[in-house]
C-alpha atoms as a PDB file:
ATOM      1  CA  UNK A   1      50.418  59.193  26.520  1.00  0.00           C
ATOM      2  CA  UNK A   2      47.168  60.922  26.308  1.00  0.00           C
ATOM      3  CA  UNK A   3      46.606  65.047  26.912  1.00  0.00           C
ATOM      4  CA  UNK A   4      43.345  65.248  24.856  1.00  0.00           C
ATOM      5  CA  UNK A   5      40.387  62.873  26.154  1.00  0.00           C
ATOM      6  CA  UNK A   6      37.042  62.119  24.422  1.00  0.00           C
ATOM      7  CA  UNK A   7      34.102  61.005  25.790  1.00  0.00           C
ATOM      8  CA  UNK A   8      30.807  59.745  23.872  1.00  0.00           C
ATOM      9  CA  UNK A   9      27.521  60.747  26.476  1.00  0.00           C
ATOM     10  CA  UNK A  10      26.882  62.889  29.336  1.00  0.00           C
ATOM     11  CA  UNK A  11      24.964  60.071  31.321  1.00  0.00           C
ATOM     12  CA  UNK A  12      25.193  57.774  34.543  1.00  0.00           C
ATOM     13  CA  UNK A  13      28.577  55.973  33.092  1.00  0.00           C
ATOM     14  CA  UNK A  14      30.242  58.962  31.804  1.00  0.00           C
ATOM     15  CA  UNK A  15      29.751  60.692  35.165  1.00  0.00           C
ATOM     16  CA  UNK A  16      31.333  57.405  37.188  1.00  0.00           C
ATOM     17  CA  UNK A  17      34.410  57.581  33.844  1.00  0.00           C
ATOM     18  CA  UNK A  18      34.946  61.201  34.520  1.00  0.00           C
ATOM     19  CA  UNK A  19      34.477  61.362  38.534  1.00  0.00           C
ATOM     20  CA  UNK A  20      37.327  58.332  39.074  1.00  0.00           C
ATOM     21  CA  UNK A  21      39.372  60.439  36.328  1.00  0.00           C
ATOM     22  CA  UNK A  22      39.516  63.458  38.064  1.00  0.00           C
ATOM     23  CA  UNK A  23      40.482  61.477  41.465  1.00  0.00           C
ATOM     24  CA  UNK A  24      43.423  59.234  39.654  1.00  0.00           C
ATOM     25  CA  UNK A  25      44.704  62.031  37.323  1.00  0.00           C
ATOM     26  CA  UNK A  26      48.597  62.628  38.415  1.00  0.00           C
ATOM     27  CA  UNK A  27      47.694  66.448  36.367  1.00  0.00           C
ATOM     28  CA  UNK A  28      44.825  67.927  34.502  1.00  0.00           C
ATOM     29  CA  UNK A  29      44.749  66.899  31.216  1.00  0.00           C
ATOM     30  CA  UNK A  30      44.791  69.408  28.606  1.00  0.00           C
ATOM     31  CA  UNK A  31      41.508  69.258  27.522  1.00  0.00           C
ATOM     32  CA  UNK A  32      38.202  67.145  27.620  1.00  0.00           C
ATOM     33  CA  UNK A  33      35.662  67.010  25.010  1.00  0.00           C
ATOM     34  CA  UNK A  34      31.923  65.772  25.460  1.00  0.00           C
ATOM     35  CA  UNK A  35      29.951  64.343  22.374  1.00  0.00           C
ATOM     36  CA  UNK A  36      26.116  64.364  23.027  1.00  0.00           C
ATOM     37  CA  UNK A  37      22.666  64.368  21.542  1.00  0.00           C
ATOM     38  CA  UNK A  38      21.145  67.855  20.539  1.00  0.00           C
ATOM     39  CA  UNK A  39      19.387  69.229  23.207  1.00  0.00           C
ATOM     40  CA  UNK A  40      21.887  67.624  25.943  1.00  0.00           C
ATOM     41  CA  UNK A  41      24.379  70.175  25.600  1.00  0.00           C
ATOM     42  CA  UNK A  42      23.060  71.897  29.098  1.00  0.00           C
ATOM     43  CA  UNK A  43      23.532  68.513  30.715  1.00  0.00           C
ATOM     44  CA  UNK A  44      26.708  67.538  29.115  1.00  0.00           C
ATOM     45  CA  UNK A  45      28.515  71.264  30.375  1.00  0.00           C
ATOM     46  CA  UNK A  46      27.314  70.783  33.818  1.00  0.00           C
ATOM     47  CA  UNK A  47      28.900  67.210  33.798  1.00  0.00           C
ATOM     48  CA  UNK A  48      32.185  68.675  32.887  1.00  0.00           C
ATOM     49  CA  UNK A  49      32.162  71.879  35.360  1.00  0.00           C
ATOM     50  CA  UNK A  50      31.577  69.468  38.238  1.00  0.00           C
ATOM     51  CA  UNK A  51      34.793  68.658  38.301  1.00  0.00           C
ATOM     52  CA  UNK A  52      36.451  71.723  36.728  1.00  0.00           C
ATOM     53  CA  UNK A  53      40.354  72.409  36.270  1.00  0.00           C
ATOM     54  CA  UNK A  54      41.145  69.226  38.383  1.00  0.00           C
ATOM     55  CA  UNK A  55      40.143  67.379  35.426  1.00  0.00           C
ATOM     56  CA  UNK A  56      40.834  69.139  32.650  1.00  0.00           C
ATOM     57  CA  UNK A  57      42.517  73.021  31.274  1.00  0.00           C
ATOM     58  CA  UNK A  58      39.803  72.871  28.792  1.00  0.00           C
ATOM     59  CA  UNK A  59      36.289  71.444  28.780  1.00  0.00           C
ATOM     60  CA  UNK A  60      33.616  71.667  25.588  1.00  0.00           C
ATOM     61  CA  UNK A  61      31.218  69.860  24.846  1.00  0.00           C
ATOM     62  CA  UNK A  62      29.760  68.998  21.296  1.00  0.00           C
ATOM     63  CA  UNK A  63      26.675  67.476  19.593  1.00  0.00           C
ATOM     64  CA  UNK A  64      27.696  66.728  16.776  1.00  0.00           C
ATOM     65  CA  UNK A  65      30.961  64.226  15.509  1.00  0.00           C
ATOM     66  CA  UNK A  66      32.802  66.532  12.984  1.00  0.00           C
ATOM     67  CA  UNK A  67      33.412  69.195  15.438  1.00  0.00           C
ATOM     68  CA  UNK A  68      33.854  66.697  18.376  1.00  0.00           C
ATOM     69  CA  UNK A  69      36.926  65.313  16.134  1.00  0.00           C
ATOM     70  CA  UNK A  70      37.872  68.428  15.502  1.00  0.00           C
ATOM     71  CA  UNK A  71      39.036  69.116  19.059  1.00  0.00           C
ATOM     72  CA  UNK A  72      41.813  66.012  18.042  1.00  0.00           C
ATOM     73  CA  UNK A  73      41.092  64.130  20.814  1.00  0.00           C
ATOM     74  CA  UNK A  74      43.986  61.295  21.145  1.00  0.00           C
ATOM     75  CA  UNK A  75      41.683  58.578  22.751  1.00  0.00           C
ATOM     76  CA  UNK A  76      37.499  58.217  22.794  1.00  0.00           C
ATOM     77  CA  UNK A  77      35.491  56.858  25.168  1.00  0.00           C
ATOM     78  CA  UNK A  78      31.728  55.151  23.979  1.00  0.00           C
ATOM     79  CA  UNK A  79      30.137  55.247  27.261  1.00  0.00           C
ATOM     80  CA  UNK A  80      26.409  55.629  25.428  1.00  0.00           C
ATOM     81  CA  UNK A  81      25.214  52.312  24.235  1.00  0.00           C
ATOM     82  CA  UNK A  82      25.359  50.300  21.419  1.00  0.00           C
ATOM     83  CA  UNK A  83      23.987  52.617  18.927  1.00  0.00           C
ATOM     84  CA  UNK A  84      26.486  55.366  19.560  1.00  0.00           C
ATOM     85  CA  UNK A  85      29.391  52.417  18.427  1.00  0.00           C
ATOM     86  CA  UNK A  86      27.347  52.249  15.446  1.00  0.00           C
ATOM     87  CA  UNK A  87      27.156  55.880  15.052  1.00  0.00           C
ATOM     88  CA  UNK A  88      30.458  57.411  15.727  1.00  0.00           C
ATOM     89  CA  UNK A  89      32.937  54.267  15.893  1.00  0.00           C
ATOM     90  CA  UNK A  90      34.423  54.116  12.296  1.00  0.00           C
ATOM     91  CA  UNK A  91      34.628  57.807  11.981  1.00  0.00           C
ATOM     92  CA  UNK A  92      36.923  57.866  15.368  1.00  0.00           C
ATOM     93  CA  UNK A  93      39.053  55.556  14.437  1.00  0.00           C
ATOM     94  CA  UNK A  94      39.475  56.524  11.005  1.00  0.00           C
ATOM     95  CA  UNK A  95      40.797  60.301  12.542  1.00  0.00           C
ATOM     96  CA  UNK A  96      43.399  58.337  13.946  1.00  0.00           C
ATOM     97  CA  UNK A  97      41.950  57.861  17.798  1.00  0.00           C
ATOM     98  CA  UNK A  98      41.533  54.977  19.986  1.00  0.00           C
ATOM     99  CA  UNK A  99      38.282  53.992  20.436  1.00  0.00           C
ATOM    100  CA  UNK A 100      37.419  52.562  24.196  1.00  0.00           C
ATOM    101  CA  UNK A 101      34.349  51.351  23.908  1.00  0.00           C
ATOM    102  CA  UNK A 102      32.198  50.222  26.899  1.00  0.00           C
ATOM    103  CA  UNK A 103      29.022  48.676  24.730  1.00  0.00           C
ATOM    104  CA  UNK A 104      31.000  45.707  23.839  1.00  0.00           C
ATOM    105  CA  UNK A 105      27.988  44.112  22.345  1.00  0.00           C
ATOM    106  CA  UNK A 106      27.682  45.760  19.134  1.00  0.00           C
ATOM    107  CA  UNK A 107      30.254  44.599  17.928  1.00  0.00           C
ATOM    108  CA  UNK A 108      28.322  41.021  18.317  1.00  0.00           C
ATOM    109  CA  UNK A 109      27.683  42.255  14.762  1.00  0.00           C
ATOM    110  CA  UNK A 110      29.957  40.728  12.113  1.00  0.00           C
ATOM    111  CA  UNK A 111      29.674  43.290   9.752  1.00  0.00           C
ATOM    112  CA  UNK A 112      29.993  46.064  12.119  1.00  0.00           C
ATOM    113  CA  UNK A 113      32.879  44.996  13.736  1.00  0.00           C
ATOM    114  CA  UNK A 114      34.908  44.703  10.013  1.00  0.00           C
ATOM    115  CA  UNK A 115      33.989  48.141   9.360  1.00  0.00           C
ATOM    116  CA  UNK A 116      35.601  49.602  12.593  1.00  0.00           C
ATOM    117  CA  UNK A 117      38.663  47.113  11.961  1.00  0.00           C
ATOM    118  CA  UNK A 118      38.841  48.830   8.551  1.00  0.00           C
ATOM    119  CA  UNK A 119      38.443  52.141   9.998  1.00  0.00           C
ATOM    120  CA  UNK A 120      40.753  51.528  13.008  1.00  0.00           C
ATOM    121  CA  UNK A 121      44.086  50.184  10.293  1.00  0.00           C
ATOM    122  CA  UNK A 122      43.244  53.245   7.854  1.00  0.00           C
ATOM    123  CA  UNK A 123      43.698  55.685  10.747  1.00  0.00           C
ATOM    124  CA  UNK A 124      46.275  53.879  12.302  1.00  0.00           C
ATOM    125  CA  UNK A 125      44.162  53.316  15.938  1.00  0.00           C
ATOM    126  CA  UNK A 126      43.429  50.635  18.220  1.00  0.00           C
ATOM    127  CA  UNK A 127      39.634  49.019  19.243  1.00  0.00           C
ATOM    128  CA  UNK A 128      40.201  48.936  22.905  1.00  0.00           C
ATOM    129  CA  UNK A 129      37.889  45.884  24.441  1.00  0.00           C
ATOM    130  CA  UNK A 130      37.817  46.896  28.268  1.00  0.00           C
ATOM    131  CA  UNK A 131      36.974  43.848  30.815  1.00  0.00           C
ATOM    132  CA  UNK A 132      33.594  45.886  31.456  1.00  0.00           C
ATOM    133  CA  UNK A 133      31.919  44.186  34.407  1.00  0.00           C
ATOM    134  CA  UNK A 134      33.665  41.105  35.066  1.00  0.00           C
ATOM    135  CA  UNK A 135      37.157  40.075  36.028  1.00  0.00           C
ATOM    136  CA  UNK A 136      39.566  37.421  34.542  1.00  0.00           C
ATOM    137  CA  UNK A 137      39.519  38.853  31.107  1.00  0.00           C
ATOM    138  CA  UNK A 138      43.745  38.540  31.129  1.00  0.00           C
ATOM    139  CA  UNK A 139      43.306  35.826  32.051  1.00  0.00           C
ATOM    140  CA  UNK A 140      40.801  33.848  29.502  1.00  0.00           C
ATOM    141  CA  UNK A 141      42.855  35.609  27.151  1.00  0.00           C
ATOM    142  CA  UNK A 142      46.084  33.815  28.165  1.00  0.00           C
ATOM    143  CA  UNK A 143      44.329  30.532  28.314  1.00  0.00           C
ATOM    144  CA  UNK A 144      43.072  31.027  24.417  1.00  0.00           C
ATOM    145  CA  UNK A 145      46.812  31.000  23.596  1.00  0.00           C
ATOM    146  CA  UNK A 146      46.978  27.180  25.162  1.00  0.00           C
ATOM    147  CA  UNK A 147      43.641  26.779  23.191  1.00  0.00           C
ATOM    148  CA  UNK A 148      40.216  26.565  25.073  1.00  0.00           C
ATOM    149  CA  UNK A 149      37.889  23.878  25.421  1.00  0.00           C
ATOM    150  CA  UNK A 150      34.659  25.276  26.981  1.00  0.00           C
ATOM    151  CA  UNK A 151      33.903  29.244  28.064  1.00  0.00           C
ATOM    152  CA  UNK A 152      30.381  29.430  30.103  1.00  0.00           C
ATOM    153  CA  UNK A 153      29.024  33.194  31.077  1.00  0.00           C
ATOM    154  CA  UNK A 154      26.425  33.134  33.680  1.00  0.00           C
ATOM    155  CA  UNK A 155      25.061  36.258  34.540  1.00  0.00           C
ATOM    156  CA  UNK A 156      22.823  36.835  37.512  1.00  0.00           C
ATOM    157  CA  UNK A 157      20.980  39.891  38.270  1.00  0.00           C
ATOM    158  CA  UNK A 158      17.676  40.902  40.527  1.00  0.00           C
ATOM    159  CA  UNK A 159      14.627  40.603  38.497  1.00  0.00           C
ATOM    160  CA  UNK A 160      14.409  44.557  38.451  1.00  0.00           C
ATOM    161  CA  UNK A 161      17.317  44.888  36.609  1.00  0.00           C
ATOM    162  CA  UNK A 162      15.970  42.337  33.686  1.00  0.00           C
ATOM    163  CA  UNK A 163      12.947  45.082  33.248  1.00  0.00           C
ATOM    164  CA  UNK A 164      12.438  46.491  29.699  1.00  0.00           C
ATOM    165  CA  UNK A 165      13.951  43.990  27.948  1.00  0.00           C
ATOM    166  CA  UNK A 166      12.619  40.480  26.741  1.00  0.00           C
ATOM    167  CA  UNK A 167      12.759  38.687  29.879  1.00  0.00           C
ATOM    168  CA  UNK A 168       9.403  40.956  31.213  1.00  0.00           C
ATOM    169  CA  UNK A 169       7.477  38.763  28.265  1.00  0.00           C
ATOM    170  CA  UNK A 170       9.136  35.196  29.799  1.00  0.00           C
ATOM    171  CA  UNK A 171       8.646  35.797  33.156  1.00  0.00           C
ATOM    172  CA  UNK A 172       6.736  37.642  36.101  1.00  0.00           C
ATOM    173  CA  UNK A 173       9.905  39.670  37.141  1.00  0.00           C
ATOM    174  CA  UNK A 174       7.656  41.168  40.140  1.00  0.00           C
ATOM    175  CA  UNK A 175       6.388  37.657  41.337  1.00  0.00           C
ATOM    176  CA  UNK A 176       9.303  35.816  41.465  1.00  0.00           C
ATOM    177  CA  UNK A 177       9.950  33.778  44.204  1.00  0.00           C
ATOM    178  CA  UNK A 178      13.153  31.744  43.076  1.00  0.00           C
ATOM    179  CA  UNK A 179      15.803  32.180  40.576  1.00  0.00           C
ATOM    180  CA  UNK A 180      14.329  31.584  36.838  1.00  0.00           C
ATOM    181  CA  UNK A 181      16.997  30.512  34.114  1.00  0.00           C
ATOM    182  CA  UNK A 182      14.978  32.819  30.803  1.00  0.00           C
ATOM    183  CA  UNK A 183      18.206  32.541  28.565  1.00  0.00           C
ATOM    184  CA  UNK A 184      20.648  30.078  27.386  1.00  0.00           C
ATOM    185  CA  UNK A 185      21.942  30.171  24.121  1.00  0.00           C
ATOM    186  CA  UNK A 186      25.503  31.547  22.532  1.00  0.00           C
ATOM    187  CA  UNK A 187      27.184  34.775  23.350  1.00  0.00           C
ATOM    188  CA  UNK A 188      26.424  36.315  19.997  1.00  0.00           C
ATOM    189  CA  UNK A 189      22.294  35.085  20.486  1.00  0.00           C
ATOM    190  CA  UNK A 190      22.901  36.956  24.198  1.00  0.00           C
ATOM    191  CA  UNK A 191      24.202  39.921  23.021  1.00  0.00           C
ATOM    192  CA  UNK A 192      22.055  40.501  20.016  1.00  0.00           C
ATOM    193  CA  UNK A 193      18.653  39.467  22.082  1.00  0.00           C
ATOM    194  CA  UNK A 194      19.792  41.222  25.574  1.00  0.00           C
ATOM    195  CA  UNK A 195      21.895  44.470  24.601  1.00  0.00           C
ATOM    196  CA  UNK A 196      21.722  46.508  27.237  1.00  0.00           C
ATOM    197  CA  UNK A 197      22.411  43.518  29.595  1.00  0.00           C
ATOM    198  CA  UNK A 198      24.899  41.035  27.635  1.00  0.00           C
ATOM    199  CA  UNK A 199      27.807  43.475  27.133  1.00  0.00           C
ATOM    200  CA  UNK A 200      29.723  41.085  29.664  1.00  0.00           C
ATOM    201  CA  UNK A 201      28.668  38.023  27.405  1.00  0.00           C
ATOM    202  CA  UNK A 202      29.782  39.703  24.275  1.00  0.00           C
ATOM    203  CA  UNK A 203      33.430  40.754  26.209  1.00  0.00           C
ATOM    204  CA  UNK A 204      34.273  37.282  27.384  1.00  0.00           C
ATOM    205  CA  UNK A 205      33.247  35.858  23.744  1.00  0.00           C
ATOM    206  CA  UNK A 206      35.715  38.333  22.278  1.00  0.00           C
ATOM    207  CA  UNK A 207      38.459  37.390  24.748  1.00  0.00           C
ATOM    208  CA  UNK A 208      37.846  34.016  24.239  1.00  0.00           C
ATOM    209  CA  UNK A 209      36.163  31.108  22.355  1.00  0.00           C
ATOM    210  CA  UNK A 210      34.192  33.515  19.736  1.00  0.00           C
ATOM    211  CA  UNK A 211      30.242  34.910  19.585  1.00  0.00           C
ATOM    212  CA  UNK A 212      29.166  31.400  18.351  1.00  0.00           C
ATOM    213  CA  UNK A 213      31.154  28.831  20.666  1.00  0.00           C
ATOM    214  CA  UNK A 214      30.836  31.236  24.395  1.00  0.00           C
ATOM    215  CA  UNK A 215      28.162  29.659  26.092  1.00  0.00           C
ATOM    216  CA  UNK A 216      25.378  31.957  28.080  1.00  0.00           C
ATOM    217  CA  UNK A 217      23.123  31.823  31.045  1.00  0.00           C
ATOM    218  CA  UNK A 218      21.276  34.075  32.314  1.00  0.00           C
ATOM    219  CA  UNK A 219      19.406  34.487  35.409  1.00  0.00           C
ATOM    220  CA  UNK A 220      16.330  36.933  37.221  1.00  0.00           C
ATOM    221  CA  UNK A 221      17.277  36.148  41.204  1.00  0.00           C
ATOM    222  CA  UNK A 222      15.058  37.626  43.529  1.00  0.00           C
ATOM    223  CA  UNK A 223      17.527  36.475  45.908  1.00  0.00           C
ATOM    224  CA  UNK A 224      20.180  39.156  45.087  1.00  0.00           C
ATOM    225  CA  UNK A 225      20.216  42.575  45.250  1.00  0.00           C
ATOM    226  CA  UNK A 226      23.914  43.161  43.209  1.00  0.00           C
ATOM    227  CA  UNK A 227      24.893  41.367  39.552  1.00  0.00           C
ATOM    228  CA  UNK A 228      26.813  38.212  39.824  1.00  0.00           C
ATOM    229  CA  UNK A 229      28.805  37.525  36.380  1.00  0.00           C
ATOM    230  CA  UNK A 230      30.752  34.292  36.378  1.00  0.00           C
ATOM    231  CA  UNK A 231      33.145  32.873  33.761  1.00  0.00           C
ATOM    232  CA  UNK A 232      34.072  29.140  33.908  1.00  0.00           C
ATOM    233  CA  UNK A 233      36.997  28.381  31.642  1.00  0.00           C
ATOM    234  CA  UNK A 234      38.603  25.098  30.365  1.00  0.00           C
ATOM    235  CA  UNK A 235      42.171  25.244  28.319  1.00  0.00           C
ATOM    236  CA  UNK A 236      45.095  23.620  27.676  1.00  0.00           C
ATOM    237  CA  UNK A 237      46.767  25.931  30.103  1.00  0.00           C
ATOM    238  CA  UNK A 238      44.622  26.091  33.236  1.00  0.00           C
ATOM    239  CA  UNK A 239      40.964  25.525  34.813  1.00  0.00           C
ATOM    240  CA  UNK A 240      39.141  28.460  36.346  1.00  0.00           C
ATOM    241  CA  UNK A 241      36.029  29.995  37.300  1.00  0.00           C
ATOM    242  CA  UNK A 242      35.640  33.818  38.524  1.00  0.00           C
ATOM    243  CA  UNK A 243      32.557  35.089  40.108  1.00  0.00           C
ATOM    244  CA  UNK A 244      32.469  38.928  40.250  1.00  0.00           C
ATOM    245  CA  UNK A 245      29.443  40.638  42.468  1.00  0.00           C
ATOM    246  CA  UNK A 246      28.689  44.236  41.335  1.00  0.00           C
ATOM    247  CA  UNK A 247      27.126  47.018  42.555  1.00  0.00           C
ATOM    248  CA  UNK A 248      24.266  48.172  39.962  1.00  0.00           C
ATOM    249  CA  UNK A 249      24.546  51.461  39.187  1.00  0.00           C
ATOM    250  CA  UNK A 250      22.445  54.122  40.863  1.00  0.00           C
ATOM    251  CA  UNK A 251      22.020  55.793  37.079  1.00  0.00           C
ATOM    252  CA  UNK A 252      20.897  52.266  35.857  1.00  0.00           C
ATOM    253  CA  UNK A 253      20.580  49.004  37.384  1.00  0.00           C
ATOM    254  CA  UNK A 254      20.917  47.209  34.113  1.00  0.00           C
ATOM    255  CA  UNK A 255      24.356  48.454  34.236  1.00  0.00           C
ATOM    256  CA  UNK A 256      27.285  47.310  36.756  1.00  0.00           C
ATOM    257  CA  UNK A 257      29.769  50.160  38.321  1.00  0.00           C
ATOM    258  CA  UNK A 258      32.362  47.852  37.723  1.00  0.00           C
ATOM    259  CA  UNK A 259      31.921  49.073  33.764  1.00  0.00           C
ATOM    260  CA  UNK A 260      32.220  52.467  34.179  1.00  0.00           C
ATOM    261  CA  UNK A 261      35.645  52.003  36.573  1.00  0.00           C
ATOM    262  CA  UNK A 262      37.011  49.646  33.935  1.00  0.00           C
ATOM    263  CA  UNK A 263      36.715  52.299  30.769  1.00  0.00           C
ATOM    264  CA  UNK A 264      38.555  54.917  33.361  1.00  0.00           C
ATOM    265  CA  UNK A 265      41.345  52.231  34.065  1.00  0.00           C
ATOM    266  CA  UNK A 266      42.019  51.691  30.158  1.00  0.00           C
ATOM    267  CA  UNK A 267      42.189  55.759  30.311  1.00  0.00           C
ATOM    268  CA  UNK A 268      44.580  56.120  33.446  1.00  0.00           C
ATOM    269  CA  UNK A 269      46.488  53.280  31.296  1.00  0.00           C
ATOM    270  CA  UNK A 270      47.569  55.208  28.263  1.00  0.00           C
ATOM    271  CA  UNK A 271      48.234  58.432  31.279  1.00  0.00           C
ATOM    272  CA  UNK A 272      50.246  56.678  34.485  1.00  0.00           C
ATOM    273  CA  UNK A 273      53.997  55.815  34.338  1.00  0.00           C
ATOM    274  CA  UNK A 274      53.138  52.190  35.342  1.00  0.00           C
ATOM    275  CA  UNK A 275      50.849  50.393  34.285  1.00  0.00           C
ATOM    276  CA  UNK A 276      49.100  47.096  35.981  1.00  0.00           C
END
């Protein structure tokens, strides 16, 4: 059972982690610590005041990692993007904490992913996958115990939230007057090609069939206003298809609430008497 949280960034899916937290929390934890960029500390302490003693006895916050370990927190939270994986990952597992991590596609990256699989048996710690945006997860992973045949991720999203990454060079997200199919390809092409949008892809690969044999659509519907992420799965064990609609969130519509709620669930997890 946790007492001593982490969190990696001070922005839109930290606040959602921390605000659900501090609503679900049977007591205050003893302490929460804050890891941000220099020059965000401001931003980062008036995250954690918000919600004061009801979350935590003790609240710092930290820019840099040595001193953020230092505060011995027993499980970490990535809730800043791919880069911070890459940045702070193997050095939180190898303290000996769990590392939650909500960017699920950098780990798309062979040789990043052995190094925090290293890191994670040398301090004795866990990479925890959550489900992210879409549901089913326990279930695909069940199914790849009867051995899969086919795993398809379609992901369907209003052309705004497609803006600043390739997709803006494929298509006129603006005109649009029908849903445009700019991506098919594998999970790991998805997740390298589409970061900050493929996290989902990347998740159900990981759960499943593998980066190379998850198939991937994606979609800019200007028929939408909310993500759509649907899984179709074939196994030995059972047939199934689950189509999750998300509300964007308000910090960043390339981002589905659903993620932040499901890296506070994997928290309340390793806190609640019963877990579900």
């Amino acid at each position: 059972m946790i007492r001593r949280l982490g969190i990696i960034g001070a922005g839109g899916m930290s606040d959602t982690v921390l605000s659900a937290l501090s609503e679900a929390l049977p007591a205050p934890l003893e302490a929460v610590s804050l890891l941000v960029r220099p020059g965000r500390q401001e931003e980062g302490t008036a995250l954690l005041e918000r919600f004061g003693d009801r979350l935590a006895m003790r609240r710092v916050v930290h820019d840099e990692c040595g001193s953020f370990l230092a505060d011995a927190p027993d499980l970490v939270a990535e809730c800043a993007g791919h880069g911070a994986v890459g940045e702070h990952g193997e050095a939180v597992l190898s303290a000996g904490a769990d590392l939650v991590i909500a960017s699920t596609g950098a780990i798309s990256d062979d040789g990043l992913h052995d190094r925090l699989k290293a890191a994670a048996e040398r301090g004795g710690a866990q990479l925890i996958l959550p489900a992210g945006a879409v549901g089913g997860i326990d279930a695909l992973v069940a199914a790849r115990l009867s051995g899969l045949e086919d795993v398809t991720y379609t992901g369907r999203k209003p052309p705004r939230a497609w803006r600043g990454t390739r997709a803006e060079a494929l298509l006129d997200l603006d005109g649009l007057t029908e849903p445009a199919t700019f991506f098919e390809g594998t999970a790991r092409e998805a997740a390298r090609d589409y970061p900050q949008n493929a996290n989902v892809a990347a998740t159900v690969a990981l759960a499943g069939a593998g980066m190379d044999a998850t198939r991937v659509r994606l979609i800019a519907d200007p028929g939408i206003a909310r993500n759509l992420h649907e899984v179709s799965v074939r196994s030995s064990a059972a047939e199934f298809t689950i189509r999750l609609e998300g509300r964007p969130s308000s910090a960043n519509p390339k981002t589905s609430l659903t993620a932040g709620y499901s890296v506070a669930r994997e928290v309340l997890n390793r806190v609640l008497p019963v877990v579900v």
